[in-house]
Protein backbone atom coordinates (compact mmCIF):
# COMPACT_ATOMS: atom_id res chain seq x y z
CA UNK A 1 -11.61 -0.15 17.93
CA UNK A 2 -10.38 -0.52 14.76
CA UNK A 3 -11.59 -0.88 11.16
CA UNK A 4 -9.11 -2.88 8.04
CA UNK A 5 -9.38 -2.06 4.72
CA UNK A 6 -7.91 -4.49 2.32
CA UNK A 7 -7.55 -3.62 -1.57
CA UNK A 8 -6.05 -5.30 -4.44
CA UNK A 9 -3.21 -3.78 -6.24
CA UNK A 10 -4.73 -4.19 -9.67
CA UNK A 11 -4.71 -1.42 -12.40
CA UNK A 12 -8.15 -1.12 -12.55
CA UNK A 13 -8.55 -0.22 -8.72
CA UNK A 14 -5.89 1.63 -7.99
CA UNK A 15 -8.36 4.69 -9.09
CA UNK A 16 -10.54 4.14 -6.10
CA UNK A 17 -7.46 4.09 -3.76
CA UNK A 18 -8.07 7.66 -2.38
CA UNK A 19 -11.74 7.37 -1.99
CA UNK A 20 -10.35 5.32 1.28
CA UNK A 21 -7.96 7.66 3.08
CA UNK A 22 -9.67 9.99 5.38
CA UNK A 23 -9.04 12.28 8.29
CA UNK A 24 -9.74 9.25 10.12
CA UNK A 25 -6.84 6.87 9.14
CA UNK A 26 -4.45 6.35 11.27
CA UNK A 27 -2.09 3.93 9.92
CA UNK A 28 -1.33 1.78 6.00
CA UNK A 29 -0.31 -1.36 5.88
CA UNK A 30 0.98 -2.23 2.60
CA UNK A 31 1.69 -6.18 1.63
CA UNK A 32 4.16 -6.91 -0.96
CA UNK A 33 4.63 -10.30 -3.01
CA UNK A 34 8.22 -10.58 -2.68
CA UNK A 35 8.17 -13.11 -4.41
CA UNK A 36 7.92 -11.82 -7.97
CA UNK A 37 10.40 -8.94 -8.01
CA UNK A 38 9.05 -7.17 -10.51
CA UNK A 39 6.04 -7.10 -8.68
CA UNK A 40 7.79 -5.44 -5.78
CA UNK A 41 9.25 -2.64 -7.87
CA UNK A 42 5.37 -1.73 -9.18
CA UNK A 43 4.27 -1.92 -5.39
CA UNK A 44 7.22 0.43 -4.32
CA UNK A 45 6.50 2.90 -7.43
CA UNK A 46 2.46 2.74 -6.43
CA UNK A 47 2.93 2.96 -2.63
CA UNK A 48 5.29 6.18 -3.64
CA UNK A 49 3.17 7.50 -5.66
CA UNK A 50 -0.30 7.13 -3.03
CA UNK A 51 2.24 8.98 -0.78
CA UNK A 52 2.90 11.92 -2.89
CA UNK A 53 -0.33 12.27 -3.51
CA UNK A 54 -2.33 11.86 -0.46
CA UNK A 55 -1.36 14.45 2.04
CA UNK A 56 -3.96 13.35 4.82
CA UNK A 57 -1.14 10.21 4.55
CA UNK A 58 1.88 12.50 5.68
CA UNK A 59 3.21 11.49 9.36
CA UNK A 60 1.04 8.05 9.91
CA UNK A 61 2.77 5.12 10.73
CA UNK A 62 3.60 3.20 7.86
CA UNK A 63 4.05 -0.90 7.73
CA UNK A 64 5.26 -2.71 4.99
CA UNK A 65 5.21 -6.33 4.81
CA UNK A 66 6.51 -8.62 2.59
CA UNK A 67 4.42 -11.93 1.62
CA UNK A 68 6.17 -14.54 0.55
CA UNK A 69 9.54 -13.20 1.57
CA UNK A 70 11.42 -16.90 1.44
CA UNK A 71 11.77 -16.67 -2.18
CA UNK A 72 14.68 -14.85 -4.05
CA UNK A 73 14.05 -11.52 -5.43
């Protein structure tokens, strides 16, 4: 079984972010609106920046998807 977390990217929650990764994840998924590329580049420098941080994080599979991909970045 199991369990999805889904979080918004905003400023004020990104805080809270490592209150979610325990010894029990076992994978991120991280969606991207592609469409605004700006947007991508704050998601990239965030994502990198969870990574360095959160060593229960090192070695788990990582997906990243990109929403709204069809537009031009």
């Amino acid at each position: 079984m199991a369990a999805a977390r889904g979080h918004t990217g905003a400023l004020t929650i990104r805080p809270f972010w490592p209150r979610y990764v325990t010894r029990e994840t076992e994978a991120v998924i991280w969606v991207v609106d592609a469409g605004d590329a700006a947007r991508v580049e704050e998601s990239r420098a965030a994502l990198c920046g969870l990574l360095e941080r959160e060593m229960l994080l090192l070695g788990l599979p990582l997906l990243v998807l990109l929403n709204k991909a069809t537009h031009s970045l």
